[in-house]
N, C-alpha and C. Protein backbone atom coordinates (compact mmCIF):
# COMPACT_ATOMS: atom_id res chain seq x y z
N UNK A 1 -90.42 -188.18 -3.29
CA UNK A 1 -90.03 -187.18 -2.30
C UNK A 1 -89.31 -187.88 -1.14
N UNK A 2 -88.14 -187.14 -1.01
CA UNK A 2 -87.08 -188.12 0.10
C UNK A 2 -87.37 -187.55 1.29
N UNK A 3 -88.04 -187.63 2.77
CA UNK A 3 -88.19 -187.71 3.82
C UNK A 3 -87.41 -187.76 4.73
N UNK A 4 -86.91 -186.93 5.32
CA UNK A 4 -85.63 -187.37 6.94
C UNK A 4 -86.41 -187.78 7.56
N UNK A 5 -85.97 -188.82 8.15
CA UNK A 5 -86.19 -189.19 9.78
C UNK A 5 -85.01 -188.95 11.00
N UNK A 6 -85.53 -187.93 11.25
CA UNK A 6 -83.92 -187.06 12.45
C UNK A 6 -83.90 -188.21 13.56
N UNK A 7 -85.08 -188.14 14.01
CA UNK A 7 -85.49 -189.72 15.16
C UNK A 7 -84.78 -190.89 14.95
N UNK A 8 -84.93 -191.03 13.54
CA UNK A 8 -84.56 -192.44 14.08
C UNK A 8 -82.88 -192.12 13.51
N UNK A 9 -82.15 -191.43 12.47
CA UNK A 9 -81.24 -190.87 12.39
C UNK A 9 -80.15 -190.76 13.93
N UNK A 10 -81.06 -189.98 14.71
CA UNK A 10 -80.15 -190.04 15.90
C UNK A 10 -79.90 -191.13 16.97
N UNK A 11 -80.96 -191.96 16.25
CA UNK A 11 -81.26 -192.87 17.46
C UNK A 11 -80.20 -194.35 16.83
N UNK A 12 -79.73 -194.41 15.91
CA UNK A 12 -79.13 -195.03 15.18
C UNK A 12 -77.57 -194.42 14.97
N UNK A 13 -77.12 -193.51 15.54
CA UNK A 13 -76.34 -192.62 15.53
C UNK A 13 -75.66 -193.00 16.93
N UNK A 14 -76.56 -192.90 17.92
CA UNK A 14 -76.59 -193.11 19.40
C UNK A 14 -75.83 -194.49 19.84
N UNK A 15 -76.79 -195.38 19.09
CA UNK A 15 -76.29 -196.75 19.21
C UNK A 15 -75.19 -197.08 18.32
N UNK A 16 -75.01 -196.77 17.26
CA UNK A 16 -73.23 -196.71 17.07
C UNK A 16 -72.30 -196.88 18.02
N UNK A 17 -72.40 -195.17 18.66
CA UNK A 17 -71.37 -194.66 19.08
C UNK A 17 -71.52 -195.82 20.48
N UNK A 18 -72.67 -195.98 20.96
CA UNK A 18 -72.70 -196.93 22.25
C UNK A 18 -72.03 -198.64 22.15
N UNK A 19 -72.00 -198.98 20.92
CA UNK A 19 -71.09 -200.20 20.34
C UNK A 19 -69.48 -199.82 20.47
N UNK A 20 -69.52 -198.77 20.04
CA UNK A 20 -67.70 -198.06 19.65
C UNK A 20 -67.08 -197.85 21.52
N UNK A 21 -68.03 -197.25 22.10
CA UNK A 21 -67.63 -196.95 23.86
C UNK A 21 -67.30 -198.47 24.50
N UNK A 22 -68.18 -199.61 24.09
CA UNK A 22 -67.62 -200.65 24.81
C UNK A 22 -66.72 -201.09 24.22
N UNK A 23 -65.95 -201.35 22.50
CA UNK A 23 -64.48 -201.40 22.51
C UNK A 23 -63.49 -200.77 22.40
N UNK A 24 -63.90 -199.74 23.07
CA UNK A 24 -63.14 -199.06 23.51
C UNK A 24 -62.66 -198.80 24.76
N UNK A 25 -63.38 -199.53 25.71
CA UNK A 25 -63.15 -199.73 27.34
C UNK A 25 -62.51 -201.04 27.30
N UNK A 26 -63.44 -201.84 25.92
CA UNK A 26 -62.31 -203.05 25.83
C UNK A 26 -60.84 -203.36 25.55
N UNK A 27 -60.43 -202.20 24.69
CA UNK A 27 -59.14 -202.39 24.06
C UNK A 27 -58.06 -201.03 24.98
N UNK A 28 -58.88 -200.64 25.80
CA UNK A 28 -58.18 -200.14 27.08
C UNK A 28 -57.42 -200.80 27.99
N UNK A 29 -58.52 -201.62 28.30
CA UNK A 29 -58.49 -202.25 29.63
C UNK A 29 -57.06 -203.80 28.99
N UNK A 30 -57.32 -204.52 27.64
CA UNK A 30 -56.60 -204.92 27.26
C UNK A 30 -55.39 -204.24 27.30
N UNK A 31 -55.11 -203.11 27.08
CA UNK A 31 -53.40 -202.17 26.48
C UNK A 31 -53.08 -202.16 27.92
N UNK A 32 -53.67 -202.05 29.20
CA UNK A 32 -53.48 -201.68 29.93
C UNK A 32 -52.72 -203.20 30.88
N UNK A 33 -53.98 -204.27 30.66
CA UNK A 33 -53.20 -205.46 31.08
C UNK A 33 -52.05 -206.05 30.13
N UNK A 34 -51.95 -205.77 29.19
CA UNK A 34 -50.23 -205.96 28.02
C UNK A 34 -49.30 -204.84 29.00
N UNK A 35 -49.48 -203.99 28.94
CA UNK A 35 -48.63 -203.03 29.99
C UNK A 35 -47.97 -203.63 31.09
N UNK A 36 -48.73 -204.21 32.10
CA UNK A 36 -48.14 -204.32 33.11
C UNK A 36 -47.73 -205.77 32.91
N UNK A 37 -48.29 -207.01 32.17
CA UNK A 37 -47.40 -208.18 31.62
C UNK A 37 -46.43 -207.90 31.48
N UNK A 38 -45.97 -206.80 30.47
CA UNK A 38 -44.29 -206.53 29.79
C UNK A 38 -43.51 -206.21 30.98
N UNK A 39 -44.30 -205.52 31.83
CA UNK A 39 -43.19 -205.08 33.04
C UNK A 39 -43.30 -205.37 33.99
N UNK A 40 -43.57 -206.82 34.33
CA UNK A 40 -43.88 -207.74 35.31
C UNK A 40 -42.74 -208.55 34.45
N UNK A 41 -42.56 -209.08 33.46
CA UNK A 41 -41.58 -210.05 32.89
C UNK A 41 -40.58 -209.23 32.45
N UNK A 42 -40.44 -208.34 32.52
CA UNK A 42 -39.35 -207.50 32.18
C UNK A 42 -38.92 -206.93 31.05
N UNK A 43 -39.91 -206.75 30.16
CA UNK A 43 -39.87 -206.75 28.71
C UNK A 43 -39.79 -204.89 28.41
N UNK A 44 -39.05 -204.11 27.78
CA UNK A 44 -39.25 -202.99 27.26
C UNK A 44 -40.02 -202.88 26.32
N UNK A 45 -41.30 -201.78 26.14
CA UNK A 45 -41.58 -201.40 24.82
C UNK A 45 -40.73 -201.17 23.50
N UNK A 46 -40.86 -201.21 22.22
CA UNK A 46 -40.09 -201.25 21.43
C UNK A 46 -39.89 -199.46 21.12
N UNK A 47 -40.82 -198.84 21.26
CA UNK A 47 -41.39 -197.50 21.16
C UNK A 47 -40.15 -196.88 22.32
N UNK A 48 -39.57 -196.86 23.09
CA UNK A 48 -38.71 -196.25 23.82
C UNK A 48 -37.61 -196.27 23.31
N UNK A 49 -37.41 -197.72 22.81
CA UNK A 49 -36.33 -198.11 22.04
C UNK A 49 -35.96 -197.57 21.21
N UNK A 50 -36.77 -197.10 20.16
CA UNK A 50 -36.65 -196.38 18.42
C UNK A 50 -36.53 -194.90 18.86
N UNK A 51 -36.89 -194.35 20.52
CA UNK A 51 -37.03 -192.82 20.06
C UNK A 51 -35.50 -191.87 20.10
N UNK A 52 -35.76 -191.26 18.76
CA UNK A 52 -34.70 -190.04 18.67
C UNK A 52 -34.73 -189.40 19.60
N UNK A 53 -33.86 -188.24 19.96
CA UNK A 53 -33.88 -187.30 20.40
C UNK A 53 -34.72 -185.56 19.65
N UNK A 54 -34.88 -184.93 20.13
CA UNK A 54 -35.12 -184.28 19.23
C UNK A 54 -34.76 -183.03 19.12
N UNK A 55 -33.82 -182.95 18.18
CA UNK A 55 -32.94 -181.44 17.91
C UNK A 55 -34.21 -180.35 17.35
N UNK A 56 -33.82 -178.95 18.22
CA UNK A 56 -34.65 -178.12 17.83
C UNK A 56 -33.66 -177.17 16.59
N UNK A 57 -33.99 -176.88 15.67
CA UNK A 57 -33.23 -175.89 14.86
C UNK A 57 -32.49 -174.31 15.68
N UNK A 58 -31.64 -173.81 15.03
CA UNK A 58 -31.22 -172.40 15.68
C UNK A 58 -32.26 -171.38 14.63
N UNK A 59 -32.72 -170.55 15.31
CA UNK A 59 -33.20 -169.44 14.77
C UNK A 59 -32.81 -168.62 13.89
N UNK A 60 -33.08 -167.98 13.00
CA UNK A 60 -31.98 -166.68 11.94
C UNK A 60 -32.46 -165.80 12.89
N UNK A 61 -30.88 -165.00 12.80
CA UNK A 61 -31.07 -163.64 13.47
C UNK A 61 -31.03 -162.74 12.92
N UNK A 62 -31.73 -161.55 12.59
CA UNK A 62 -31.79 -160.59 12.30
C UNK A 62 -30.79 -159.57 12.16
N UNK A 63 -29.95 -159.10 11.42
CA UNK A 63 -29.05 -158.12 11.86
C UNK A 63 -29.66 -157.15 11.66
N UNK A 64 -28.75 -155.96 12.86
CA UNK A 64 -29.35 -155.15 12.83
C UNK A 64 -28.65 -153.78 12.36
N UNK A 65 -29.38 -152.74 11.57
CA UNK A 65 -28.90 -152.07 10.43
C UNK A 65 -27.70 -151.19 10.83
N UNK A 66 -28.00 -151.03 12.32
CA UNK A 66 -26.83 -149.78 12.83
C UNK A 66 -25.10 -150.27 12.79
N UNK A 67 -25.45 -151.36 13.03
CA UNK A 67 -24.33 -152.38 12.81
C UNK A 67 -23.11 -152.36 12.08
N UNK A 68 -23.72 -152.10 10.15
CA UNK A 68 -23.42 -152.58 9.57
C UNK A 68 -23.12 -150.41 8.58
N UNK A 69 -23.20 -149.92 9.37
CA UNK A 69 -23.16 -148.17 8.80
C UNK A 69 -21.45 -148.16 8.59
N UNK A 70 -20.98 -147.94 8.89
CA UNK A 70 -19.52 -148.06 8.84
C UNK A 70 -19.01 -148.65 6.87
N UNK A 71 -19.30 -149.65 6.58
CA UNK A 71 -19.30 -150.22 5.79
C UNK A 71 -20.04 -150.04 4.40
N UNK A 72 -21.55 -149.87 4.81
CA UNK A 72 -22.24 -148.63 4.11
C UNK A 72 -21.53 -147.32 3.33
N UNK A 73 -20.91 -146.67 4.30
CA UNK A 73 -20.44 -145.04 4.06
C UNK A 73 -19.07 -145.49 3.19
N UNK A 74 -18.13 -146.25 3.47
CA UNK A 74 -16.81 -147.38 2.12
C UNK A 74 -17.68 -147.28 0.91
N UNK A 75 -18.26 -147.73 0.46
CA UNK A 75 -18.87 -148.08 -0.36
C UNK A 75 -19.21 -146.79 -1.61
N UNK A 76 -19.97 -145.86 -0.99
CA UNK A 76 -20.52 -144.39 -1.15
C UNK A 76 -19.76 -143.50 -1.29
């Protein structure tokens, strides 16, 4: 018979996530001092460099039926 333990489940859960929060303040605080190195020596990100622009598409328009009566009634 398999048994949960929610206790210690969460409590093991807890301390994970409390390992993951300090490198993650670590690899902050690192990106953050690379940041201002590059632009203290004058260096551009490469990421500004590569970016496109970005074209939005044109929409289809709908025509609309009254429009097009004239042409209709030729036909008929």
């Amino acid at each position: 018979l398999h048994i949960r333990d929610n206790v210690k489940l969460a409590q093991d859960h807890f301390n994970k996530n409390k390992r993951n929060q300090q490198l993650l303040l670590l690899e902050k605080k690192i990106d953050n001092l690379l940041q201002h190195w590059r632009s203290r020596i004058g260096l551009e990100s490469k990421q500004q460099q590569n970016e496109k622009p970005i074209v939005l598409r044109k929409r289809r328009q709908r025509i609309k039926s009254e429009g097009n009566w004239p042409l209709f009634y030729f036909h008929f």
